[in-house]
PDB file of N, CA and C in Angstrom:
ATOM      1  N   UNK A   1     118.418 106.921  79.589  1.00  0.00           N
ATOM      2  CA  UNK A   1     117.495 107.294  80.637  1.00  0.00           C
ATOM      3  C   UNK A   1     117.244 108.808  80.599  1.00  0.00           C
ATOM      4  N   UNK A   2     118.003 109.324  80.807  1.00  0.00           N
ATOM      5  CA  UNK A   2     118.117 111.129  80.416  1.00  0.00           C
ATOM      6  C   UNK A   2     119.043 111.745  79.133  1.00  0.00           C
ATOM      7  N   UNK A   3     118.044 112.208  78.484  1.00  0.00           N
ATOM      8  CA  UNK A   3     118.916 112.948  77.711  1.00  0.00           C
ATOM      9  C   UNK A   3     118.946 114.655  77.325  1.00  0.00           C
ATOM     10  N   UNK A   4     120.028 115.315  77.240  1.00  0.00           N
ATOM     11  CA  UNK A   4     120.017 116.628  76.885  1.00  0.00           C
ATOM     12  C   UNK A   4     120.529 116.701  75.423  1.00  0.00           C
ATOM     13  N   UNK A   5     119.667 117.475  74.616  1.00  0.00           N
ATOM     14  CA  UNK A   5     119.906 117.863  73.377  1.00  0.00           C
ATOM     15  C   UNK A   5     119.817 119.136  72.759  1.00  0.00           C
ATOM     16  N   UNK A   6     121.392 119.732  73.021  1.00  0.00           N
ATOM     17  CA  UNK A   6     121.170 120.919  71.915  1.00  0.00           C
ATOM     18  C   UNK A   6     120.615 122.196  72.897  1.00  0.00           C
ATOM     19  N   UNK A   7     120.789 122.223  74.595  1.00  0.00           N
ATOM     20  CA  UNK A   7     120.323 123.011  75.366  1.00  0.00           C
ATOM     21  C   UNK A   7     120.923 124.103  75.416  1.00  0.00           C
ATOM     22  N   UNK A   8     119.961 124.966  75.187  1.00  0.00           N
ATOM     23  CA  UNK A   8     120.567 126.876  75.142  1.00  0.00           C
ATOM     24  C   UNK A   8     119.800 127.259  76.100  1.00  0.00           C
ATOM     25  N   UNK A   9     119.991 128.154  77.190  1.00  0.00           N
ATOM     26  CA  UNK A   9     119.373 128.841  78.370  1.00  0.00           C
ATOM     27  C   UNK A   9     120.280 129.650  78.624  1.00  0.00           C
ATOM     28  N   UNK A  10     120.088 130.082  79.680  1.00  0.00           N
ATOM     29  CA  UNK A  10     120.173 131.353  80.659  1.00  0.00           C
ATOM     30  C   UNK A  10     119.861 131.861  81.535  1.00  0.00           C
ATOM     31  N   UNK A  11     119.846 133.453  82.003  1.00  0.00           N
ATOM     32  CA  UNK A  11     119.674 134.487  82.825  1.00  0.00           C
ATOM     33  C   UNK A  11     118.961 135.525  82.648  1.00  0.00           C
ATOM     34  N   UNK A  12     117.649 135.572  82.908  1.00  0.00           N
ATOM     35  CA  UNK A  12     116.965 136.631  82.070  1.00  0.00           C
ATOM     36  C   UNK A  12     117.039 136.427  80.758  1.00  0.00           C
ATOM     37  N   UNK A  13     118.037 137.657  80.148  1.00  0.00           N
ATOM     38  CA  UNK A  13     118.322 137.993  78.698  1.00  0.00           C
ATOM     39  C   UNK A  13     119.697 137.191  78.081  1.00  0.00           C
ATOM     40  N   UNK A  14     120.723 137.324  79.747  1.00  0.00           N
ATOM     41  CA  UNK A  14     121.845 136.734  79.076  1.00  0.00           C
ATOM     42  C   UNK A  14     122.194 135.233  78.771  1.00  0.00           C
ATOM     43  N   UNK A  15     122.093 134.479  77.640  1.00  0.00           N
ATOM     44  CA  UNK A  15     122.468 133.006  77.287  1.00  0.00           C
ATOM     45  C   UNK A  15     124.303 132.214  78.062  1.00  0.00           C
ATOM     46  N   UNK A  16     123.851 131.468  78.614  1.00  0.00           N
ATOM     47  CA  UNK A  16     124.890 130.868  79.463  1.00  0.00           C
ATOM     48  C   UNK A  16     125.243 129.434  78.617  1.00  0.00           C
ATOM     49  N   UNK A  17     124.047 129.026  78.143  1.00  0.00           N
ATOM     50  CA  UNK A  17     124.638 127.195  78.007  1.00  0.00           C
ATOM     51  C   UNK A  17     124.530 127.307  76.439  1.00  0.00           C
ATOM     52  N   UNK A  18     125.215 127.127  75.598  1.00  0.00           N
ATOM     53  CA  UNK A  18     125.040 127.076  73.872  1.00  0.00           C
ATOM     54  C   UNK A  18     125.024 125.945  73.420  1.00  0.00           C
ATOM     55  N   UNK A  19     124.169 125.074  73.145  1.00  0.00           N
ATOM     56  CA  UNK A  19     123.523 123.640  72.977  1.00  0.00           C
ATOM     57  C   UNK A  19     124.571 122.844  73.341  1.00  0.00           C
ATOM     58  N   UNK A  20     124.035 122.195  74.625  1.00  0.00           N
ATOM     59  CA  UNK A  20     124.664 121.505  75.738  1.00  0.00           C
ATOM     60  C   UNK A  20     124.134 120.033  75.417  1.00  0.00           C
ATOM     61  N   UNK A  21     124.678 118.903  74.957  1.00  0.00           N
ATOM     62  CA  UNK A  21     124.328 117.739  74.547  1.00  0.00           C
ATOM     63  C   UNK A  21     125.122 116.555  75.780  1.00  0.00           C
ATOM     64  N   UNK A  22     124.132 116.141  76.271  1.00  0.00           N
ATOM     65  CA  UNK A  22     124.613 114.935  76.982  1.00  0.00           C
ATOM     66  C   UNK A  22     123.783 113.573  77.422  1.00  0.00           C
ATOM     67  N   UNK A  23     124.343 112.629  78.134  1.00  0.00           N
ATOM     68  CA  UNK A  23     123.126 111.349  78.074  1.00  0.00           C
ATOM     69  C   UNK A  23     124.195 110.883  79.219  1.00  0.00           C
ATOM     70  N   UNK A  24     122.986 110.344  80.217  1.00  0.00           N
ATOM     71  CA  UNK A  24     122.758 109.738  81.448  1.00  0.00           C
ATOM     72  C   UNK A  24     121.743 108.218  81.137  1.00  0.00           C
ATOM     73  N   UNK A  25     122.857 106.537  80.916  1.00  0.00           N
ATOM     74  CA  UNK A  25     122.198 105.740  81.240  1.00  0.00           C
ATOM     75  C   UNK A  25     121.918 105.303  82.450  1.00  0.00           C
ATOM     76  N   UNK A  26     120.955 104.243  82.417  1.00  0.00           N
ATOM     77  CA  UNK A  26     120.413 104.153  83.410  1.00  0.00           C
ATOM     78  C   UNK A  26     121.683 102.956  84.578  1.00  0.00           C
ATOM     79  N   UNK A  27     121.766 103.431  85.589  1.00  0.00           N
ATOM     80  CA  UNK A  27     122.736 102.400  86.954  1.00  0.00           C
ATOM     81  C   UNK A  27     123.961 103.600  86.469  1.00  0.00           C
ATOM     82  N   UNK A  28     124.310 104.175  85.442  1.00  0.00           N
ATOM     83  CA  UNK A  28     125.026 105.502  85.277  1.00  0.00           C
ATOM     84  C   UNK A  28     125.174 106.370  86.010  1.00  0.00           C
ATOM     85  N   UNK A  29     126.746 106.277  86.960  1.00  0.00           N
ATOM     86  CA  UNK A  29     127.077 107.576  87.577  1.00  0.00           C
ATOM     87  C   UNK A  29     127.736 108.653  86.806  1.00  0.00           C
ATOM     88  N   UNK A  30     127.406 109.544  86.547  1.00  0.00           N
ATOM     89  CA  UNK A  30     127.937 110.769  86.081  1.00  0.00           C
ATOM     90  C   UNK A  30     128.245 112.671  86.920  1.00  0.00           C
ATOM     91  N   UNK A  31     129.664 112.570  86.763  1.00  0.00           N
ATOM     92  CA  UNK A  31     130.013 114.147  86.925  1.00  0.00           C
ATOM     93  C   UNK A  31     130.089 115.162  86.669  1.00  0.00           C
ATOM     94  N   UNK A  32     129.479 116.417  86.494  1.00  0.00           N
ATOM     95  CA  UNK A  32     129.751 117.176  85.990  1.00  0.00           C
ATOM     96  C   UNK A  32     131.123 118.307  86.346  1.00  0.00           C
ATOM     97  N   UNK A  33     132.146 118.497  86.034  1.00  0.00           N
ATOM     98  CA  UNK A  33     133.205 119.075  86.916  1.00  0.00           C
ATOM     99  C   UNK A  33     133.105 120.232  85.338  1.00  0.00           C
ATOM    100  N   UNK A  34     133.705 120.841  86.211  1.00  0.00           N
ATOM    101  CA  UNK A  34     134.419 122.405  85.822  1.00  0.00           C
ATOM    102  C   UNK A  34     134.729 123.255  86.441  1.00  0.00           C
ATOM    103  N   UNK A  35     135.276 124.302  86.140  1.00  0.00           N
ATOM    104  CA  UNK A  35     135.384 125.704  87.092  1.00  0.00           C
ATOM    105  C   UNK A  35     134.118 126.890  87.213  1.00  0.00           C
ATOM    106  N   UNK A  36     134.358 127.673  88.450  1.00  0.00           N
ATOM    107  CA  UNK A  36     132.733 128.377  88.494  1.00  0.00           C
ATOM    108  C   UNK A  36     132.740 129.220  87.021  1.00  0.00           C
ATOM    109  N   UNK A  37     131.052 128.746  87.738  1.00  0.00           N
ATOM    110  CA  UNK A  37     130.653 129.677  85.863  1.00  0.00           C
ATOM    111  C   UNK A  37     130.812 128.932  84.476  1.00  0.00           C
ATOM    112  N   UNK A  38     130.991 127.518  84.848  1.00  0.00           N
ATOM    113  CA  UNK A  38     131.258 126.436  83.079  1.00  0.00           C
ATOM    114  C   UNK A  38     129.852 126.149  83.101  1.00  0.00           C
ATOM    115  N   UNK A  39     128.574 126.123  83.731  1.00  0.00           N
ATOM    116  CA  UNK A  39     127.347 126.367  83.319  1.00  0.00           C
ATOM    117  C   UNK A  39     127.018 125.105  84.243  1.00  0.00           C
ATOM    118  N   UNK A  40     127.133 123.997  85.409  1.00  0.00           N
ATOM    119  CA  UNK A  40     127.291 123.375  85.700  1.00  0.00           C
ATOM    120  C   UNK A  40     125.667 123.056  86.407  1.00  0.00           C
ATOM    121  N   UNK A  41     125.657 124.061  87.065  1.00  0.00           N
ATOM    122  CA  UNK A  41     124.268 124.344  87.759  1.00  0.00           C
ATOM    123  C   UNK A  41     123.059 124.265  86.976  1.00  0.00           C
ATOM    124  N   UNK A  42     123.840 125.225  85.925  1.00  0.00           N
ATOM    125  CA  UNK A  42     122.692 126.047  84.883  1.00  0.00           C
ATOM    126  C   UNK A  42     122.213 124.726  84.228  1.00  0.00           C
ATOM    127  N   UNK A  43     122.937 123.483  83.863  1.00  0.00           N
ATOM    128  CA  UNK A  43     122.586 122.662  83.308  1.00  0.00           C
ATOM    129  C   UNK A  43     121.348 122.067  83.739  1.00  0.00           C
ATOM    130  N   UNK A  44     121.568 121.777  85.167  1.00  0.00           N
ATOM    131  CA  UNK A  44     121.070 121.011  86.444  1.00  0.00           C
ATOM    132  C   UNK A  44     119.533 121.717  86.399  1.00  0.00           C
ATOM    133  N   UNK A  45     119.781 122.648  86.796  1.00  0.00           N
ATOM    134  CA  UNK A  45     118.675 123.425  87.028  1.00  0.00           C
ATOM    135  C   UNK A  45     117.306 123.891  85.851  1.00  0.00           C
ATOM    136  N   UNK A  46     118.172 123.653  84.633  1.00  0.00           N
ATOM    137  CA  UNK A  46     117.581 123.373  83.198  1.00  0.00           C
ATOM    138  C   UNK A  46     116.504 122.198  83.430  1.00  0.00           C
ATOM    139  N   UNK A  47     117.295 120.958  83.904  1.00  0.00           N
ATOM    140  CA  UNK A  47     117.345 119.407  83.786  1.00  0.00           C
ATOM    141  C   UNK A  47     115.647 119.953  84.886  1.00  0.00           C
ATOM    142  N   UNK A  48     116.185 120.489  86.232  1.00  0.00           N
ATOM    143  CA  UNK A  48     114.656 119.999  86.837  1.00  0.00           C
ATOM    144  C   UNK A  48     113.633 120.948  86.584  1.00  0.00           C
ATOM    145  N   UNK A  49     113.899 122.399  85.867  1.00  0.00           N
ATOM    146  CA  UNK A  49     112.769 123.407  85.958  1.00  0.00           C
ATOM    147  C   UNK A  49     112.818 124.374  86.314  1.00  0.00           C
ATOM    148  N   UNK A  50     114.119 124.677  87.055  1.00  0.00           N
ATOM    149  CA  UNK A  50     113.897 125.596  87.738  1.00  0.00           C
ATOM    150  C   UNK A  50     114.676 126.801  86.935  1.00  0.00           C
ATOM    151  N   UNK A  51     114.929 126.902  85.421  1.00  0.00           N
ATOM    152  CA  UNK A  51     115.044 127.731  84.718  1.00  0.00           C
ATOM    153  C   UNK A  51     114.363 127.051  83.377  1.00  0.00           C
ATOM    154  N   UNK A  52     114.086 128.055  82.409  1.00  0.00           N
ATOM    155  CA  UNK A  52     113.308 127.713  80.793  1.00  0.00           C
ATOM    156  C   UNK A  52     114.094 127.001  80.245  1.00  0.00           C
ATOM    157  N   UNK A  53     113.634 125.978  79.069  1.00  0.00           N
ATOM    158  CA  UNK A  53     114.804 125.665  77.858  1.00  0.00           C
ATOM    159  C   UNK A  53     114.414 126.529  77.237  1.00  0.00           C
ATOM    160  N   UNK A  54     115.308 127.183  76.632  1.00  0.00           N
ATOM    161  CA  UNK A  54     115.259 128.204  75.424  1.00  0.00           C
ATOM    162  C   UNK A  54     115.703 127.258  73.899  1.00  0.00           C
ATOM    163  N   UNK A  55     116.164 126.885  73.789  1.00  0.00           N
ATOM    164  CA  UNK A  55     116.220 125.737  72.692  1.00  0.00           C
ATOM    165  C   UNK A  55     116.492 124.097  73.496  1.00  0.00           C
ATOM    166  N   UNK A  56     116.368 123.414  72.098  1.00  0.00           N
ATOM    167  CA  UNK A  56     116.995 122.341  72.343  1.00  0.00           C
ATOM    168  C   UNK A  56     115.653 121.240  73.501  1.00  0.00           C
ATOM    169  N   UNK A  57     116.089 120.337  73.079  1.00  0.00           N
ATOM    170  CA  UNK A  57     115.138 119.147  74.692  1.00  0.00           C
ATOM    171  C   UNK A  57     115.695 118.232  75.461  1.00  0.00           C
ATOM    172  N   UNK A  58     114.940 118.110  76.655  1.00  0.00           N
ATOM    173  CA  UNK A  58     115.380 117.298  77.612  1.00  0.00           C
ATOM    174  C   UNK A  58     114.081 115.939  77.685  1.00  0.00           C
ATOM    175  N   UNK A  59     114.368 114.753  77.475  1.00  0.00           N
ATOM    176  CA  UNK A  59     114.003 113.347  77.864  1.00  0.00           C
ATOM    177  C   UNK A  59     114.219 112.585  78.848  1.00  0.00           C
ATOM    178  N   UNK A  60     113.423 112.053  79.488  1.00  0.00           N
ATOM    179  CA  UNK A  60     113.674 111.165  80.710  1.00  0.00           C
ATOM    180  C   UNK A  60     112.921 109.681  80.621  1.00  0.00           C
ATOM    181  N   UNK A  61     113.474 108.869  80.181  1.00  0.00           N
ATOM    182  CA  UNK A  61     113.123 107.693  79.781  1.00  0.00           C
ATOM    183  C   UNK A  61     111.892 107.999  78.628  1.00  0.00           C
ATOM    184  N   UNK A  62     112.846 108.736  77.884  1.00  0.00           N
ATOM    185  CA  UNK A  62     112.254 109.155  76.367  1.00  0.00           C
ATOM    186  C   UNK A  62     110.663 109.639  76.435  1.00  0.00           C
ATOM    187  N   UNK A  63     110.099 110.159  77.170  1.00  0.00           N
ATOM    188  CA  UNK A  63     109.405 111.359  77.243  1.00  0.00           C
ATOM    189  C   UNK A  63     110.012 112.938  77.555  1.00  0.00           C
ATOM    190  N   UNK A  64     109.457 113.956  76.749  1.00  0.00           N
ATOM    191  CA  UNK A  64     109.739 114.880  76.949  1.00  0.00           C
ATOM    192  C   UNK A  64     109.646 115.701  78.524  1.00  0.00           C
ATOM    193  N   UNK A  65     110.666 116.033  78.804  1.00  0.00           N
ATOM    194  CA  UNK A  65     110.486 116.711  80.546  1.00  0.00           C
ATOM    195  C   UNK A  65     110.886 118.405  80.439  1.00  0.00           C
ATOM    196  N   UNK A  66     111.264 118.464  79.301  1.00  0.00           N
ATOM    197  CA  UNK A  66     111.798 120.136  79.559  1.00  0.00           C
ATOM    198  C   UNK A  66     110.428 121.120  79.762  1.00  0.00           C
ATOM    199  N   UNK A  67     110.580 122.354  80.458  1.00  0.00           N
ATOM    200  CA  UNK A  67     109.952 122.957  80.845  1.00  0.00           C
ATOM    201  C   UNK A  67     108.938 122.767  81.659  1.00  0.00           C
ATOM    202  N   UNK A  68     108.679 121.614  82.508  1.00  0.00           N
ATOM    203  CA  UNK A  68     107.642 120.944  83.279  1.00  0.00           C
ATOM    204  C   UNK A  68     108.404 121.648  84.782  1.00  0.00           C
ATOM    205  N   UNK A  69     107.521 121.620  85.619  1.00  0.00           N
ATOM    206  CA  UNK A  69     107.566 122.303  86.852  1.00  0.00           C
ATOM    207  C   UNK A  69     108.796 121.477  87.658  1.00  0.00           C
ATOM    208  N   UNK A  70     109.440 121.754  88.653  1.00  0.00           N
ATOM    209  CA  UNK A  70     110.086 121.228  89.490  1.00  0.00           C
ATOM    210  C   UNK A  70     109.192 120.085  90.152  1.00  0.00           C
ATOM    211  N   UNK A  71     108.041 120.211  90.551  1.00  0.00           N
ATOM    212  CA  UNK A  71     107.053 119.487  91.685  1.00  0.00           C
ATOM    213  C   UNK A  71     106.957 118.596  90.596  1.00  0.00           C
ATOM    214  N   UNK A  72     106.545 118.643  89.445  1.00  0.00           N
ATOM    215  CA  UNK A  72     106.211 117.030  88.493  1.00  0.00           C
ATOM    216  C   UNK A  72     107.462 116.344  88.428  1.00  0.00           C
ATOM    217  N   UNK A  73     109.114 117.148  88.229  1.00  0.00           N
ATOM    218  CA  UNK A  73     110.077 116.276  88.258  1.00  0.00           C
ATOM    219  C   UNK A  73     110.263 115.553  89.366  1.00  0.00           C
ATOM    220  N   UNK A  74     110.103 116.207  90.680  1.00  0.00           N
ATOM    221  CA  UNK A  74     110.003 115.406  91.998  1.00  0.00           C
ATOM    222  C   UNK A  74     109.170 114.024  91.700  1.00  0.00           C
ATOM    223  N   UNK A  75     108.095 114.155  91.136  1.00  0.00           N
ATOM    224  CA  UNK A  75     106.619 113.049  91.482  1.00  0.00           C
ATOM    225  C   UNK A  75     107.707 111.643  89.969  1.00  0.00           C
ATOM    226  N   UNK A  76     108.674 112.308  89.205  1.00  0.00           N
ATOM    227  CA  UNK A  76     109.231 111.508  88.614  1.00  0.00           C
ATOM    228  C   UNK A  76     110.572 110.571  88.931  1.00  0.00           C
ATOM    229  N   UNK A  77     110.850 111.409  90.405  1.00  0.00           N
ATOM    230  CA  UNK A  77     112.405 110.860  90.725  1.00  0.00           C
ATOM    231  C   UNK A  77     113.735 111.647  90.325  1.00  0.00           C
ATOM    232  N   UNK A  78     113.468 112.834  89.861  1.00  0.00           N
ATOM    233  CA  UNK A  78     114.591 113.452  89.371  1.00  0.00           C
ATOM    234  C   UNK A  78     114.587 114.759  90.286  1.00  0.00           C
ATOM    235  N   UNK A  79     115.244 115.392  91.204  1.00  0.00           N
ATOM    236  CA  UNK A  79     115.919 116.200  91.858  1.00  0.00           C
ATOM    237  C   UNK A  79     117.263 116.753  91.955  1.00  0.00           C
ATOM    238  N   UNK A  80     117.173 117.974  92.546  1.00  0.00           N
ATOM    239  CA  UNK A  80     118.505 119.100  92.322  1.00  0.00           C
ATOM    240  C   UNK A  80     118.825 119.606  93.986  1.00  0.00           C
ATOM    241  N   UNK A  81     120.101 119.069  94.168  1.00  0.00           N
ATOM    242  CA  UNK A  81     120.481 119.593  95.435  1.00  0.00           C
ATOM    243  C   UNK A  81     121.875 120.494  95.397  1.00  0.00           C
ATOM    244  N   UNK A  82     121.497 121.368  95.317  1.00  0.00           N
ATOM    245  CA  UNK A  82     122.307 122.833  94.943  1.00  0.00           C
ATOM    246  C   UNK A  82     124.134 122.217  96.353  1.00  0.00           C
ATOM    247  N   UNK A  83     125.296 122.601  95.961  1.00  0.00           N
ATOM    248  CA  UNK A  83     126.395 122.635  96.407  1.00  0.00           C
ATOM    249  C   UNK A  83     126.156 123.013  98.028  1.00  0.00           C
ATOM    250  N   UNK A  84     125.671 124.098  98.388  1.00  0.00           N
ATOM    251  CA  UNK A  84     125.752 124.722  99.742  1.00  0.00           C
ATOM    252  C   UNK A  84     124.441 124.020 100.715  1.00  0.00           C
ATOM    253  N   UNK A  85     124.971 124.144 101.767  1.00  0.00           N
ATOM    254  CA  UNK A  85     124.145 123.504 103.279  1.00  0.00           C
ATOM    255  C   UNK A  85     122.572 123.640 102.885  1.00  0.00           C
ATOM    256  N   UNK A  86     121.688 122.875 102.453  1.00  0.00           N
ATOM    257  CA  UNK A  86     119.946 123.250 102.180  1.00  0.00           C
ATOM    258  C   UNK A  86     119.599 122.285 103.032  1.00  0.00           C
ATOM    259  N   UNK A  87     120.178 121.484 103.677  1.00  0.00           N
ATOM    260  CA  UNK A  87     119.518 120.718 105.045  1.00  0.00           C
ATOM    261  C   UNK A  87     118.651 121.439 106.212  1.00  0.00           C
ATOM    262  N   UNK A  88     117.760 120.849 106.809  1.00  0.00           N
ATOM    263  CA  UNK A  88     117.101 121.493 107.708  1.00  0.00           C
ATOM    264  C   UNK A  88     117.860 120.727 109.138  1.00  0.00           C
ATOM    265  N   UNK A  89     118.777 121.993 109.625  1.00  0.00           N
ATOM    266  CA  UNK A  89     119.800 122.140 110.382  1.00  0.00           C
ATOM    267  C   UNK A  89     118.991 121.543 111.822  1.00  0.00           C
ATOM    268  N   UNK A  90     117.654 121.699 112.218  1.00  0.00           N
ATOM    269  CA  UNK A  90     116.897 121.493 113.519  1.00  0.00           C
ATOM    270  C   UNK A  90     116.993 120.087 113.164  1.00  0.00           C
ATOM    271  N   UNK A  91     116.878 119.044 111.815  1.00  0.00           N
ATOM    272  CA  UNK A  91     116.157 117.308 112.322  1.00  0.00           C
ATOM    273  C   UNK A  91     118.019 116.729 111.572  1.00  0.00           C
ATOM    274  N   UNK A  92     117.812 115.543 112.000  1.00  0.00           N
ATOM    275  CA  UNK A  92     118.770 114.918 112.276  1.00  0.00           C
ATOM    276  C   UNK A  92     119.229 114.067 110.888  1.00  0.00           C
ATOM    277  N   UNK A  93     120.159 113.508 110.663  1.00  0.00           N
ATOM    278  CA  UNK A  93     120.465 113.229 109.425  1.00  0.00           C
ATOM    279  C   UNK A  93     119.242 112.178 109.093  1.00  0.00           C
ATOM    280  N   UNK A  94     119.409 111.503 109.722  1.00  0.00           N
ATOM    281  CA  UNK A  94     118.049 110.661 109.136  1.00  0.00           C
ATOM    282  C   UNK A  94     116.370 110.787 108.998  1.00  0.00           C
ATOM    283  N   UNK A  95     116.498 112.039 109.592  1.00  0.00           N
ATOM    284  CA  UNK A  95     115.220 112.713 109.425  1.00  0.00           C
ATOM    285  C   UNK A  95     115.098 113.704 108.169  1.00  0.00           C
ATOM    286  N   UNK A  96     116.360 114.223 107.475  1.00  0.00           N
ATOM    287  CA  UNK A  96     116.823 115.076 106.107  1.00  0.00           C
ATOM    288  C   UNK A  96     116.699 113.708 105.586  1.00  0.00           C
ATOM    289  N   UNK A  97     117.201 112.331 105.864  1.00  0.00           N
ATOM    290  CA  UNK A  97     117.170 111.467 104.150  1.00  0.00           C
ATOM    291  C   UNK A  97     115.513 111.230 104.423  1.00  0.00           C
ATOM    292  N   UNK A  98     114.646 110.764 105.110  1.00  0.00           N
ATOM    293  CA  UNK A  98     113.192 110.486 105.114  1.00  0.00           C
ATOM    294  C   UNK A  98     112.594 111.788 104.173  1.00  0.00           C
ATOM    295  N   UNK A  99     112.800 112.981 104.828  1.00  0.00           N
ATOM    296  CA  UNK A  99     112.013 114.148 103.940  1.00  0.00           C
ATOM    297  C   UNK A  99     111.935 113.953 102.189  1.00  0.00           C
ATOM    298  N   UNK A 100     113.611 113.721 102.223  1.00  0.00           N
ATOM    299  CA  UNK A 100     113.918 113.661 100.526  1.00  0.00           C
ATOM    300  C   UNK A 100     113.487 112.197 100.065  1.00  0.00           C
ATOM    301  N   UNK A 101     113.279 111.447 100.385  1.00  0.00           N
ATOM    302  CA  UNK A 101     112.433 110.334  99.984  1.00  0.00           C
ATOM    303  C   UNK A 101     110.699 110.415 100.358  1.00  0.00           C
ATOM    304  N   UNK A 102     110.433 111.019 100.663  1.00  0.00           N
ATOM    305  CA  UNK A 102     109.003 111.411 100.917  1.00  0.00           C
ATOM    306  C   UNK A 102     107.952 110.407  99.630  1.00  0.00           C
ATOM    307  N   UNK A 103     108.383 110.543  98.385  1.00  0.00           N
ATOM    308  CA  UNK A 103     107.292 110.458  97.392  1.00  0.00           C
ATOM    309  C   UNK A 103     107.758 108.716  97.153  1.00  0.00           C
ATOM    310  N   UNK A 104     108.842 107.750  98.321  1.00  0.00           N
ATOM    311  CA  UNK A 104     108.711 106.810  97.752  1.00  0.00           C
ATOM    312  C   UNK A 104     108.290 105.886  98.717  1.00  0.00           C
ATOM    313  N   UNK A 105     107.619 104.648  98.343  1.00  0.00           N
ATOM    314  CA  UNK A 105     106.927 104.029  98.876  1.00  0.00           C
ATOM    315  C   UNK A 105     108.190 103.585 100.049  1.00  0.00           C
ATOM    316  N   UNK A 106     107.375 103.497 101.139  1.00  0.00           N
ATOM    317  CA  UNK A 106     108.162 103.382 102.862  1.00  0.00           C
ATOM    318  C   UNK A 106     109.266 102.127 102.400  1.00  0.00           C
ATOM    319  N   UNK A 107     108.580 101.204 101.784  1.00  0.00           N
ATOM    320  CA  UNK A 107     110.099  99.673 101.934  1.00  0.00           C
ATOM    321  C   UNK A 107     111.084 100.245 101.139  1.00  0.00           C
ATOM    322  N   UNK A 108     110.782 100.803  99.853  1.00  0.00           N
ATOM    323  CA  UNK A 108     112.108 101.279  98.902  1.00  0.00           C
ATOM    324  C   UNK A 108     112.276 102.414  99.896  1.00  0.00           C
ATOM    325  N   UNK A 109     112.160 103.359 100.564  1.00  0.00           N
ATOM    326  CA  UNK A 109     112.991 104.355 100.742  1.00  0.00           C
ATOM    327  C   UNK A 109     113.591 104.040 102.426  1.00  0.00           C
ATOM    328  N   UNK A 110     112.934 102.585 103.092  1.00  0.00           N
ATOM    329  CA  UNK A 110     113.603 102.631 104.043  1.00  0.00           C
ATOM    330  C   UNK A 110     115.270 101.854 103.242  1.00  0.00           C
ATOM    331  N   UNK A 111     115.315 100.134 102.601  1.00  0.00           N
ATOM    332  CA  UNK A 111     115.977 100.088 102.090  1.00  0.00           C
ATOM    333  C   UNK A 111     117.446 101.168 101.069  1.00  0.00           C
ATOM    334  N   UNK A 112     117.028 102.234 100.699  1.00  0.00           N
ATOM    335  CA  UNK A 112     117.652 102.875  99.777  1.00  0.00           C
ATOM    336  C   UNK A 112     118.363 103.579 101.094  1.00  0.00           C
ATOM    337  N   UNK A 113     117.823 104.621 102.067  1.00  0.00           N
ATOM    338  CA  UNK A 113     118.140 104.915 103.018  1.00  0.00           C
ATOM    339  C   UNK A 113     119.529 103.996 103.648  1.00  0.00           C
ATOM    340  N   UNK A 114     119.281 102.640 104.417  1.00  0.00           N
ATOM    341  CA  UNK A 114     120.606 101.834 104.943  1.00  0.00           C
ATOM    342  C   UNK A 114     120.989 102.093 103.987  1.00  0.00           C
TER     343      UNK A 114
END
């Protein structure tokens, strides 16, 4: 379903990930663990856009997705919810899961929701 191949990125100038190879099937739960700074984010954040691939590609049900905007990975189902509090603290938990299901049709995202 997803695959990373061979991903090199970074920070500006400085290179963080040195071809990062991994695969996500599909009903596949996967973790990424390490200690801060093992590139964990950097991967993530590769995966939706919100940094360049500098080498290497990313596939999502074997079309190419690397370097495509964050907003097209959304319209695909693939999102990044960073470690720290990004909830909107004023609406209520079930008003944060409706927002983040926004782009799916009302029966799947009431279902997925319970």
């Amino acid at each position: 379903m997803l695959k990373v191949a061979e991903l090199r990125t970074g920070y500006r100038k400085k290179q963080v990930l040195f071809d990062v190879t991994m695969e996500v099937k599909e009903n596949e739960i996967v973790a990424l663990i390490g200690p801060n700074g093992a590139g964990k984010s950097t991967v993530l954040k590769a995966i939706i856009g919100l940094l360049p691939v500098w080498f290497g590609k990313i596939t999502f049900y074997e079309q190419r997705i690397d370097n495509n905007t964050p907003a097209k990975h959304v319209s695909r189902g693939i999102s990044f919810l960073a470690q720290a509090n990004r909830v909107f603290d004023e609406l209520s938990v079930m008003e944060n899961l409706k927002i983040g299901a926004y782009k799916m049709p009302h029966f799947e995202a009431s279902q997925r929701i319970e």
